[in-house]
Protein backbone atom coordinates (compact mmCIF):
# COMPACT_ATOMS: atom_id res chain seq x y z
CA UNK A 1 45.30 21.43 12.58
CA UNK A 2 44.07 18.55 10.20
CA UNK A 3 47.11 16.64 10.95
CA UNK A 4 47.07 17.22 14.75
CA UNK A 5 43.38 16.39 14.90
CA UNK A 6 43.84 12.86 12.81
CA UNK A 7 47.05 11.84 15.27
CA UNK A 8 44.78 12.30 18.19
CA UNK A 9 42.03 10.34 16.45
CA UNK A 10 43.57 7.94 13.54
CA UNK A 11 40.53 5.77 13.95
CA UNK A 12 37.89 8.42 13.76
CA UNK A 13 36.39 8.85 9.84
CA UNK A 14 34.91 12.13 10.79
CA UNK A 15 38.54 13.21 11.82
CA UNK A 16 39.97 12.37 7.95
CA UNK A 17 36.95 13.51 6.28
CA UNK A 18 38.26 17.12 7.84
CA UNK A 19 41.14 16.49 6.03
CA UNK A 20 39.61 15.43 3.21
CA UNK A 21 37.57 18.57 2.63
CA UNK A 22 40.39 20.74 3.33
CA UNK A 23 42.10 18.75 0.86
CA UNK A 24 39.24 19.43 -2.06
CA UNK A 25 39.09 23.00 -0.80
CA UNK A 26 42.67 23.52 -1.48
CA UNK A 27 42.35 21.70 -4.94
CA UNK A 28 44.10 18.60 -3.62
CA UNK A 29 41.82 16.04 -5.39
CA UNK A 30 44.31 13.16 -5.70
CA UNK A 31 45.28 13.30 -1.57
CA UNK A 32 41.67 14.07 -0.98
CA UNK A 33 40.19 10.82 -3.11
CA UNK A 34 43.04 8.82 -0.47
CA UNK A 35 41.70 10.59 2.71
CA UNK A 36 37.73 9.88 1.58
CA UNK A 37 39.40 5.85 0.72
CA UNK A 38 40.89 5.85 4.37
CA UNK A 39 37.60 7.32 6.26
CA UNK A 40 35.65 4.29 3.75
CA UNK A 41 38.00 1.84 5.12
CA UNK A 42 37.26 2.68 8.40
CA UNK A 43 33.56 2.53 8.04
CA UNK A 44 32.14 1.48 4.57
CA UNK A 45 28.76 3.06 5.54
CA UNK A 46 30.50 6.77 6.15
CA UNK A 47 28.11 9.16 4.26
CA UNK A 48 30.22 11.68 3.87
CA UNK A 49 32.93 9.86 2.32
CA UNK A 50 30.66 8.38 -0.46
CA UNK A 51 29.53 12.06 -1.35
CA UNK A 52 33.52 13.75 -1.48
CA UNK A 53 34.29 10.75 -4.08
CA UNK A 54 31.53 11.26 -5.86
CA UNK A 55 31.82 14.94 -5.94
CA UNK A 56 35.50 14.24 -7.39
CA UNK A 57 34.40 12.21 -9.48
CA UNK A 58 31.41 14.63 -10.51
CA UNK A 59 34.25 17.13 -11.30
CA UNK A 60 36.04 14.81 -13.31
CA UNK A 61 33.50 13.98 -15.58
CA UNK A 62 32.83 9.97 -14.55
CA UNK A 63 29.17 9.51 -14.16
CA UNK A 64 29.42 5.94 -13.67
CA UNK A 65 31.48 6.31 -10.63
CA UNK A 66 29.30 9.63 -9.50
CA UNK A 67 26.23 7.50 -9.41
CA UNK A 68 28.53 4.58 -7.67
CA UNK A 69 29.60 6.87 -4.85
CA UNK A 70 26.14 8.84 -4.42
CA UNK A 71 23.87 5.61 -4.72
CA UNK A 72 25.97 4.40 -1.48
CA UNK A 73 25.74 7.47 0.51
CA UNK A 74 21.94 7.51 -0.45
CA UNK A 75 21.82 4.16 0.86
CA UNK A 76 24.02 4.62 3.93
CA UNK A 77 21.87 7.78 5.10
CA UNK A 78 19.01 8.13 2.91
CA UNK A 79 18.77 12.20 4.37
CA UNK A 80 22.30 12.65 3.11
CA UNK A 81 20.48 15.61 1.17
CA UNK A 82 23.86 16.60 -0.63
CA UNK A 83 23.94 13.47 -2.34
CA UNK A 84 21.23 13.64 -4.33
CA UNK A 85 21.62 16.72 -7.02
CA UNK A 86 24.94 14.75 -8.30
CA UNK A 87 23.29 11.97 -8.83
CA UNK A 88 20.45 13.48 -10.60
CA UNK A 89 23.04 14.88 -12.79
CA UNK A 90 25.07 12.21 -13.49
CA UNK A 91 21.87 10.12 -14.43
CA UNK A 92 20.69 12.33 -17.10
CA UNK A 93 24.21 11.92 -18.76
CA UNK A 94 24.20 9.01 -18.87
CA UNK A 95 21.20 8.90 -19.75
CA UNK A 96 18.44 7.02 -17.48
CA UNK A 97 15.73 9.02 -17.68
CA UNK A 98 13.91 7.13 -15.76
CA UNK A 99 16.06 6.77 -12.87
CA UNK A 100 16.76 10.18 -12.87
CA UNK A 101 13.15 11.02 -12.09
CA UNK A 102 12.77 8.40 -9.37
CA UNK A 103 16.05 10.00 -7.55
CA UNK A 104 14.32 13.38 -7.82
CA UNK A 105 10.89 12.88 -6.35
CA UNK A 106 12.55 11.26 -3.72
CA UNK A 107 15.13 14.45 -3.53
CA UNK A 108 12.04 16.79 -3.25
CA UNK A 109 10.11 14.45 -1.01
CA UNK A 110 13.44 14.22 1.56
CA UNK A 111 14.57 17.67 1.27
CA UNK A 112 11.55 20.07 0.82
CA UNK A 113 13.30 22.75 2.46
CA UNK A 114 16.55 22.25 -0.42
CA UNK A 115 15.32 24.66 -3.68
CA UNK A 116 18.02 22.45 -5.21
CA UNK A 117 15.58 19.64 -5.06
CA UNK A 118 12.64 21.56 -6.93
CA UNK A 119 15.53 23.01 -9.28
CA UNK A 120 16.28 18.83 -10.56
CA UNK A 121 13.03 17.97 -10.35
CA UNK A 122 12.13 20.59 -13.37
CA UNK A 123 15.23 19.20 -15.14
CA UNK A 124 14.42 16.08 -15.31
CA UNK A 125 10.69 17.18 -16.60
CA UNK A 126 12.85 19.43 -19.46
C-alpha cells in the first residue's frame, strides 16, 4: 500500500511520511530516518518529518540531534503539539534548565488540552 501510494505521488511528503511511520512501526529505523530525509528534501518545513527524526533520534539516545529535529518542527508549525515533550526531555539531559522551562510553558500554553504538557511542566519544576 505504502509503495503503491508513493508511485502515484513521488512528490507528495505526506505520501513518504506514510511510509515512514510504517517504517518506525515495524522497527525499521534506518529506512525510516531515509524516508523522513526524502519527505525533508521535498519540503524542509515538513513538520512531521522533523518530529519522526527526532523521535529516532530520541530513541537512540542523541539529545543534541532530538532538540535539532524538534526545535525545527516547533518552528515550522509552532502547534506541532507532538514535538514538544521530546524536546523537553532532551533539554533536561542535556541539561538547560532553563530552556527546558521556556519549551514547557509554551507546551502548556499551546496544548492545554495535552496532560502531557502539565506532566513536563512539573518535571521541569522537580
Amino acid at each position: 500500500m505504502c509503495k503503491t501510494l508513493i508511485a502515484d505521488s513521488p512528490t507528495s511528503p505526506e505520501a513518504i511520511a506514510v511510509l515512514a511511520l510504517s517504517q518506525m512501526r515495524w522497527g525499521q529505523t534506518d529506512e525510516a530516518s531515509e524516508s523522513w530525509q526524502r519527505a525533508l528534501a521535498l519540503n524542509p518545513q515538513f513538520s512531521p518529518a522533523h518530529v519522526g527524526l527526532g523521535r529516532i533520534a530520541h530513541t537512540a539516545g542523541q539529545p543534541q540531534s532530538v532538540v535539532k529535529h524538534m526545535q525545527a518542527a516547533i518552528a515550522a508549525n509552532s502547534e506541532q503539539c507532538a514535538a514538544y515533550a521530546p524536546l523537553i526531555d532532551a533539554l533536561l539531559q542535556l541539561p538547560d534548565i532553563d530552556q527546558a522551562f521556556q519549551v514547557a510553558e509554551a507546551y502548556q500554553r499551546l496544548c492545554p488540552e495535552d496532560n502531557e504538557a502539565y506532566f513536563w511542566l512539573g518535571q521541569v519544576y522537580l
